[in-house]
PDB file of N, CA and C in Angstrom:
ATOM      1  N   UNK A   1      -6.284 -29.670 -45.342  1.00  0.00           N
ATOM      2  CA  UNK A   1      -4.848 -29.774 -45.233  1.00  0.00           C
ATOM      3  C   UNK A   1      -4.354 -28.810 -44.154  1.00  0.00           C
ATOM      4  N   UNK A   2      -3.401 -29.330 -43.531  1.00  0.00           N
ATOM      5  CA  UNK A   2      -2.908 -28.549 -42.139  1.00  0.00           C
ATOM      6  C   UNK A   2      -2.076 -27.220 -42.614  1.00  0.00           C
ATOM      7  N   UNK A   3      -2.008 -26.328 -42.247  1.00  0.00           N
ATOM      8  CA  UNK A   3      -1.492 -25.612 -42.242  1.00  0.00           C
ATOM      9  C   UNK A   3      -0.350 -24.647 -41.106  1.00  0.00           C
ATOM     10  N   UNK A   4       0.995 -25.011 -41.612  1.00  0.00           N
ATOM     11  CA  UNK A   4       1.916 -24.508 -40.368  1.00  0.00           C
ATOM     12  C   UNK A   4       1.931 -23.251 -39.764  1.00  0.00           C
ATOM     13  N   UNK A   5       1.558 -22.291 -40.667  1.00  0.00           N
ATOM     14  CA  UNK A   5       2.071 -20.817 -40.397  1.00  0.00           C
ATOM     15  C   UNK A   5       0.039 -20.466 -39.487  1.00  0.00           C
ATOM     16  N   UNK A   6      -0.576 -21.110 -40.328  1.00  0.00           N
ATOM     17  CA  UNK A   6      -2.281 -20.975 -40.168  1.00  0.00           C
ATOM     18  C   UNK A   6      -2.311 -21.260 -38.177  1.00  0.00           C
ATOM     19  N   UNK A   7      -1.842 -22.733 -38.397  1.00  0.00           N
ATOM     20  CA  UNK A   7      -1.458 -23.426 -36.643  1.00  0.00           C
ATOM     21  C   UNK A   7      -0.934 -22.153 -35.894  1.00  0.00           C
ATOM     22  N   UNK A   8       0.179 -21.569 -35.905  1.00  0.00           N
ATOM     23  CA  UNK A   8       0.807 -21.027 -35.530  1.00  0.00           C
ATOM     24  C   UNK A   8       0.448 -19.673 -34.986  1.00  0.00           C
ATOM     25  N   UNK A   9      -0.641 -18.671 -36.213  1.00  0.00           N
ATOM     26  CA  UNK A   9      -1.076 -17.559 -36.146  1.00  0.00           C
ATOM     27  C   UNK A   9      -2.204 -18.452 -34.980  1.00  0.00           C
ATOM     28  N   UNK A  10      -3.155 -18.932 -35.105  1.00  0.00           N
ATOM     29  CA  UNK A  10      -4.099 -19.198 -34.234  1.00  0.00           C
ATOM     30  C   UNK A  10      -3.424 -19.760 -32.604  1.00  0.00           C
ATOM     31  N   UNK A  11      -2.663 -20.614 -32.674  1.00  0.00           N
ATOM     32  CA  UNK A  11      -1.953 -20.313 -31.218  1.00  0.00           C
ATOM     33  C   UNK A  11      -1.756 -18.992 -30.679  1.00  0.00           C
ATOM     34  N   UNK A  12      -0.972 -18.193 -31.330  1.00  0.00           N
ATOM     35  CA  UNK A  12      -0.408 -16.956 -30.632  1.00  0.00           C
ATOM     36  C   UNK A  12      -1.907 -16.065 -30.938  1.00  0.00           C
ATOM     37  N   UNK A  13      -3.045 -16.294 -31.693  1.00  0.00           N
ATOM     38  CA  UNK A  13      -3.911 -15.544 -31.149  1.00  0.00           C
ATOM     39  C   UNK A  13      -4.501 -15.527 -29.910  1.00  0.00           C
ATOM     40  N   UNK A  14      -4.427 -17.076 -29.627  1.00  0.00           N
ATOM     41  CA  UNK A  14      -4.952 -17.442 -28.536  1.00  0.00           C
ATOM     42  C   UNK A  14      -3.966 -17.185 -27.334  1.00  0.00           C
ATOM     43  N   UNK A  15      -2.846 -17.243 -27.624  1.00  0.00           N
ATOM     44  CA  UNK A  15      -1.858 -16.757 -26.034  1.00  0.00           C
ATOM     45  C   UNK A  15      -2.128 -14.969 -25.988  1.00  0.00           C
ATOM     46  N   UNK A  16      -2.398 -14.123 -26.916  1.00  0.00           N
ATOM     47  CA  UNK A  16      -2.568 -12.917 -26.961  1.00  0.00           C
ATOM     48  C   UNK A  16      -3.748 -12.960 -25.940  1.00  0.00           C
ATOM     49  N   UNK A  17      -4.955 -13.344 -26.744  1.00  0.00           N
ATOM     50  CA  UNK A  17      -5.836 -13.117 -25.446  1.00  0.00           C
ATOM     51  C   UNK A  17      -5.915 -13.704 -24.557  1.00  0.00           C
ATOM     52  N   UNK A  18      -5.582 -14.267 -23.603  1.00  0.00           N
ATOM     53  CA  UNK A  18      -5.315 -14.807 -22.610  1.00  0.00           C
ATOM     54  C   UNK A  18      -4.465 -13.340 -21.583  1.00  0.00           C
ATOM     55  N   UNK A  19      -3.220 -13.651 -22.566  1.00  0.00           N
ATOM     56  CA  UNK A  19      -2.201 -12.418 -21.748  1.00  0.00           C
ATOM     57  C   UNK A  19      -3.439 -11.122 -21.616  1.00  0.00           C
ATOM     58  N   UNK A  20      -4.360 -10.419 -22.910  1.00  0.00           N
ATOM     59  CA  UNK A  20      -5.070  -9.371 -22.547  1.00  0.00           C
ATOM     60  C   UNK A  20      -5.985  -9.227 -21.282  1.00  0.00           C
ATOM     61  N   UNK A  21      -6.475 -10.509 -20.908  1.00  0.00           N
ATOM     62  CA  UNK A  21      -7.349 -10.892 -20.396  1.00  0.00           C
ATOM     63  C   UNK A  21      -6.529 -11.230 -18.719  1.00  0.00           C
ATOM     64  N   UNK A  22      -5.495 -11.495 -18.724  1.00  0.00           N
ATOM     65  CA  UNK A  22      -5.226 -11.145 -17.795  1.00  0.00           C
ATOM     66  C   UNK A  22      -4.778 -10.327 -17.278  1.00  0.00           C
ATOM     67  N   UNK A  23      -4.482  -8.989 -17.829  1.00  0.00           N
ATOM     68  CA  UNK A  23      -3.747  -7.660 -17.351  1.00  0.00           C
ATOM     69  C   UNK A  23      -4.945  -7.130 -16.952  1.00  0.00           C
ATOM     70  N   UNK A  24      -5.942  -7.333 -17.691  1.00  0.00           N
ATOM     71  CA  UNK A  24      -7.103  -6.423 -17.253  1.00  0.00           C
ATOM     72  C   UNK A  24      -7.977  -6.660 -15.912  1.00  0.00           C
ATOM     73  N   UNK A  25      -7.470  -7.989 -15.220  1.00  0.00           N
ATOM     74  CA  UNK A  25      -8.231  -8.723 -14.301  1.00  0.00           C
ATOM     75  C   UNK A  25      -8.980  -7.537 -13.600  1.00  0.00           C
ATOM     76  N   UNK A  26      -8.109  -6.466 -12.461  1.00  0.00           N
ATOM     77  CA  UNK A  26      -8.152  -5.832 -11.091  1.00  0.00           C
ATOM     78  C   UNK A  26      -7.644  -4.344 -11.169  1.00  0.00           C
ATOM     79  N   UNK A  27      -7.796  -3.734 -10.361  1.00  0.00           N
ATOM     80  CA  UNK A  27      -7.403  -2.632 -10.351  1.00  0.00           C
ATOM     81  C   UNK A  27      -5.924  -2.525 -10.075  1.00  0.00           C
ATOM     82  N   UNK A  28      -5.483  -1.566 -10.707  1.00  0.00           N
ATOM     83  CA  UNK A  28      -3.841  -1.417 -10.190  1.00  0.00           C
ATOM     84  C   UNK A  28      -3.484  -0.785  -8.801  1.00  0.00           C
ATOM     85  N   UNK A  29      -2.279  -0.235  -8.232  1.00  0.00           N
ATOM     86  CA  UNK A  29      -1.874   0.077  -7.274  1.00  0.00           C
ATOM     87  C   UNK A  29      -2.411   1.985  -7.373  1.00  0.00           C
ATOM     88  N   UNK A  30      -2.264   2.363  -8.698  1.00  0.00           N
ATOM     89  CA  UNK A  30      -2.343   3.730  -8.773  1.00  0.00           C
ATOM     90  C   UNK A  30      -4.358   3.902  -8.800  1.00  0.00           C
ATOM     91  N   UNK A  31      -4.682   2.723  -9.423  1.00  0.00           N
ATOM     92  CA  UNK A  31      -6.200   3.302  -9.155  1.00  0.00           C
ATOM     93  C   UNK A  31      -6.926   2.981  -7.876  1.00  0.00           C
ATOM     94  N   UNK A  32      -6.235   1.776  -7.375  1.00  0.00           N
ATOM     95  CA  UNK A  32      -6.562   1.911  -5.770  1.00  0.00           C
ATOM     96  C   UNK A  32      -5.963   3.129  -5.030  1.00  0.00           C
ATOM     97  N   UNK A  33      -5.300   3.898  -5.404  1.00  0.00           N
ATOM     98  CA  UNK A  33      -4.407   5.074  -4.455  1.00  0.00           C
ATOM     99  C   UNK A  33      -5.662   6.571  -4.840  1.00  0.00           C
ATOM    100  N   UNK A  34      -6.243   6.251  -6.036  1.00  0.00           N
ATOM    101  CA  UNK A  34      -7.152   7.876  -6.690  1.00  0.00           C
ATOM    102  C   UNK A  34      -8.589   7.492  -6.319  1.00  0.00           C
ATOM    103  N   UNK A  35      -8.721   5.998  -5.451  1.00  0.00           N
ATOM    104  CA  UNK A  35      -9.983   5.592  -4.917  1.00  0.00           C
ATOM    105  C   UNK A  35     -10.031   5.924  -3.868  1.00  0.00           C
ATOM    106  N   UNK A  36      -8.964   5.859  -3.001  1.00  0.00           N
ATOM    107  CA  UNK A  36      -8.787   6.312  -1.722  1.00  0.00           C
ATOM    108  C   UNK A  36      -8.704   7.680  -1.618  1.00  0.00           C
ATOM    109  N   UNK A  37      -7.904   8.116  -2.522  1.00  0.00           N
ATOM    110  CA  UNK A  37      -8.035   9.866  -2.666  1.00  0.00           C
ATOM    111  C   UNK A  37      -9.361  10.553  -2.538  1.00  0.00           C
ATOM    112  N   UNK A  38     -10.117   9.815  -3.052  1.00  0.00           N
ATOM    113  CA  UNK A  38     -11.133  10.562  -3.582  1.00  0.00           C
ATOM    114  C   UNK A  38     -12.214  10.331  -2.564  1.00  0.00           C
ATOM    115  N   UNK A  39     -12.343   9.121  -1.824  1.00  0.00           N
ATOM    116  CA  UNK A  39     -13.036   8.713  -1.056  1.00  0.00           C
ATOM    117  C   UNK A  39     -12.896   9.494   0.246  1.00  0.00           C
ATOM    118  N   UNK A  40     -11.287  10.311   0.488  1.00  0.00           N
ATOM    119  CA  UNK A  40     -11.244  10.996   1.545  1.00  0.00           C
ATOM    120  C   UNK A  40     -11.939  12.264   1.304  1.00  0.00           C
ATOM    121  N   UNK A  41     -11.584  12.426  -0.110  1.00  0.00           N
ATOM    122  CA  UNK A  41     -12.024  13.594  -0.301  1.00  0.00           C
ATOM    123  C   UNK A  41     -13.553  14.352   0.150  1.00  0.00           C
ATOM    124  N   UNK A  42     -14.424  13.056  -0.362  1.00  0.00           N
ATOM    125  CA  UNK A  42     -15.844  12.849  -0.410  1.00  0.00           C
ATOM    126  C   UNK A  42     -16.152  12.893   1.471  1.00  0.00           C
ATOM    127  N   UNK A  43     -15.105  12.468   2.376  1.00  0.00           N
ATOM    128  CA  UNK A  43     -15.667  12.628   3.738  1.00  0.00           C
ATOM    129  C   UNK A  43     -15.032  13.835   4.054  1.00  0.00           C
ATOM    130  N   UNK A  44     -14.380  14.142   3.892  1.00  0.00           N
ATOM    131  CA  UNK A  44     -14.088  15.567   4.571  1.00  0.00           C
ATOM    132  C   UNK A  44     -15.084  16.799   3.816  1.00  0.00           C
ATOM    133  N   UNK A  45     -15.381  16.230   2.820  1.00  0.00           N
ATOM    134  CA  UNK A  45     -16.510  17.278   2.027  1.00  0.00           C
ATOM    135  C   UNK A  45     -17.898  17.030   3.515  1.00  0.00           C
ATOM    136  N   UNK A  46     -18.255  15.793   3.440  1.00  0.00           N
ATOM    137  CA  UNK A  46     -19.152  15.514   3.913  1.00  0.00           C
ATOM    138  C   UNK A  46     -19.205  15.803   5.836  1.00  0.00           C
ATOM    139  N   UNK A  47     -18.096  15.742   6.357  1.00  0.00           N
ATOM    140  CA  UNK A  47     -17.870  15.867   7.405  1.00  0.00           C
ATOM    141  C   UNK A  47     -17.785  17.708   7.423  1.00  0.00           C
ATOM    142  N   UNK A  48     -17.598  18.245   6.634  1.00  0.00           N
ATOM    143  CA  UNK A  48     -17.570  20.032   6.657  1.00  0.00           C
ATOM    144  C   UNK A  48     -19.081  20.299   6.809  1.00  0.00           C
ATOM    145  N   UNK A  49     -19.805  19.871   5.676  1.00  0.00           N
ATOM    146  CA  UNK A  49     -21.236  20.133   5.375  1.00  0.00           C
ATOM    147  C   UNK A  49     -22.069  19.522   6.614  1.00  0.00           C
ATOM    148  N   UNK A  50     -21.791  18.174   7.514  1.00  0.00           N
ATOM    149  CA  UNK A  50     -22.461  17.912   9.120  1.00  0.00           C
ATOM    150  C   UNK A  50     -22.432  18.688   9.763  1.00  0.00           C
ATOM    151  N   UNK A  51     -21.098  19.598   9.704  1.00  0.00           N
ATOM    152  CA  UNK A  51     -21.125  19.945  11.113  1.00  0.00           C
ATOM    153  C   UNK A  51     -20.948  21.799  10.711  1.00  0.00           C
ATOM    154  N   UNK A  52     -21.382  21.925   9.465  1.00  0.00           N
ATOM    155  CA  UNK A  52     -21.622  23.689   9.984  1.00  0.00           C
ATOM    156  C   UNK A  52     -22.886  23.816  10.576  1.00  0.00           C
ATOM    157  N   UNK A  53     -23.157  25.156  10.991  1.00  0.00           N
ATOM    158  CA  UNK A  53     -24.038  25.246  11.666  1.00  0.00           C
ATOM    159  C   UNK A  53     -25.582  24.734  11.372  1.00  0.00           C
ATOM    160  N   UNK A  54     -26.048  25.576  10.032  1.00  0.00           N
ATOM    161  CA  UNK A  54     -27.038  25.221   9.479  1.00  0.00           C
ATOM    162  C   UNK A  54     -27.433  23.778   9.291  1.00  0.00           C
ATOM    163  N   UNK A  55     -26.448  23.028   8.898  1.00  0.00           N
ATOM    164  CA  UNK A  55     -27.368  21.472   9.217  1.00  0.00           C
ATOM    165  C   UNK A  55     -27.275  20.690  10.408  1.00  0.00           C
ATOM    166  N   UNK A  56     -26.167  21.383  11.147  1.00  0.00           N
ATOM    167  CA  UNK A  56     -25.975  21.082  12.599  1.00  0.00           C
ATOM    168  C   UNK A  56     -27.283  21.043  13.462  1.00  0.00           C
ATOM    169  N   UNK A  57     -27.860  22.419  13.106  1.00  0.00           N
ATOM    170  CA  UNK A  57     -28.880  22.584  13.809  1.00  0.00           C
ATOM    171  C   UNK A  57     -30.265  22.344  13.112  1.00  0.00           C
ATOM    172  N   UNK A  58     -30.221  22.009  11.940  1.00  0.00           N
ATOM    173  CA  UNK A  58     -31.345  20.927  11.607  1.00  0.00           C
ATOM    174  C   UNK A  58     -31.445  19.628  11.598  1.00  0.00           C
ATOM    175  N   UNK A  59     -30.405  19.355  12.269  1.00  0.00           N
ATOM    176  CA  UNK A  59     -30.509  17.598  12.899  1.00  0.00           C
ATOM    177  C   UNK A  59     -30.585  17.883  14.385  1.00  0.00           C
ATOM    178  N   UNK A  60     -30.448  18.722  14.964  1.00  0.00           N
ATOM    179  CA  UNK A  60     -30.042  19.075  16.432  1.00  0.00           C
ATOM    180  C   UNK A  60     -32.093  18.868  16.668  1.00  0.00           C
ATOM    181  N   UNK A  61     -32.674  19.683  15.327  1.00  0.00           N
ATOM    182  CA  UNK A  61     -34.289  20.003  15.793  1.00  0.00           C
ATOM    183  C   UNK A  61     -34.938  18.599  15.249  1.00  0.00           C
ATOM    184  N   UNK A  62     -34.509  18.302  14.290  1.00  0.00           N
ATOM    185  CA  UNK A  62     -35.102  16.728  14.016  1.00  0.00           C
ATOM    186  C   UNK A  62     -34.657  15.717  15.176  1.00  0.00           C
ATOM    187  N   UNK A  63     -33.719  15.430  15.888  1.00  0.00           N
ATOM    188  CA  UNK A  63     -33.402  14.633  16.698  1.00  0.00           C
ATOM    189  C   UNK A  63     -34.392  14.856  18.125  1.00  0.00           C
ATOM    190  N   UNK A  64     -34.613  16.256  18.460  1.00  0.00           N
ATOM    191  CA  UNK A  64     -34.783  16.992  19.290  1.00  0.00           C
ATOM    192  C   UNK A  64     -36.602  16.531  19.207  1.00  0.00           C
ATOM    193  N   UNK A  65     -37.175  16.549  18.143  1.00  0.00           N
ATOM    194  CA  UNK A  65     -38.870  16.650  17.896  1.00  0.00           C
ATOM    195  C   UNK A  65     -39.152  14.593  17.892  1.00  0.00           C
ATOM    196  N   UNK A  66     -38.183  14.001  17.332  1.00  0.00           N
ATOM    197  CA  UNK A  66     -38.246  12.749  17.745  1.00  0.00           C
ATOM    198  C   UNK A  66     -38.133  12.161  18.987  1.00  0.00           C
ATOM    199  N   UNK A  67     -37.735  12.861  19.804  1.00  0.00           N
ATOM    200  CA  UNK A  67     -37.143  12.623  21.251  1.00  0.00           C
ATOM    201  C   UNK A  67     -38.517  12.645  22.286  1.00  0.00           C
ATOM    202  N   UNK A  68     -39.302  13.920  21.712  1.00  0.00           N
ATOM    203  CA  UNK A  68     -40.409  14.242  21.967  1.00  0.00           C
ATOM    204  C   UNK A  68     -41.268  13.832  22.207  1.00  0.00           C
ATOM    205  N   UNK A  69     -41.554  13.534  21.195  1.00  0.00           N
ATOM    206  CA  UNK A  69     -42.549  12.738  20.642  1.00  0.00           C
ATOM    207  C   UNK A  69     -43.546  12.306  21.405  1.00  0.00           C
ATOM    208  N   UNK A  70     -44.639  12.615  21.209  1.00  0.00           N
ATOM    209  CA  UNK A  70     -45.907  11.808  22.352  1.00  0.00           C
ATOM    210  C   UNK A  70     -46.405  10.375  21.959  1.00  0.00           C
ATOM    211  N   UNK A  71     -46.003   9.216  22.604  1.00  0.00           N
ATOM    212  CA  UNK A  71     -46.659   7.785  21.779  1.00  0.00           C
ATOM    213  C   UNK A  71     -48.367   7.701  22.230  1.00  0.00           C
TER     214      UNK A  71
END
């Protein structure tokens, strides 16, 4: 036997998840903005640590002994 209120709860379960399921698709505007943050962050870390001296000049001698090189 059909049931009205039964019909009813199972529709709107089903529009619930749907709606959940679509908020969650993608990233928002604020977590694309703390991706980018962070991503700068990560090169200017990385761009400090290239170019002090010490690894400056251990790529300067690795580049330098490859260059070399006797075939």
């Amino acid at each position: 036997m059909w049931n009205p209120v039964r019909g009813w709860l199972r529709g709107l379960s089903r529009r619930m998840r749907k709606d959940t399921m679509r908020k969650d698709a993608g990233m928002t505007t604020s977590e694309y903005a703390m991706g980018t943050i962070a991503a700068c962050a990560f090169a200017a870390v990385l761009y400090k640590v290239v170019t002090s001296g010490a690894v400056s000049g251990a790529l300067q001698s690795v580049i330098g002994k490859a260059l070399d090189a006797q075939f």
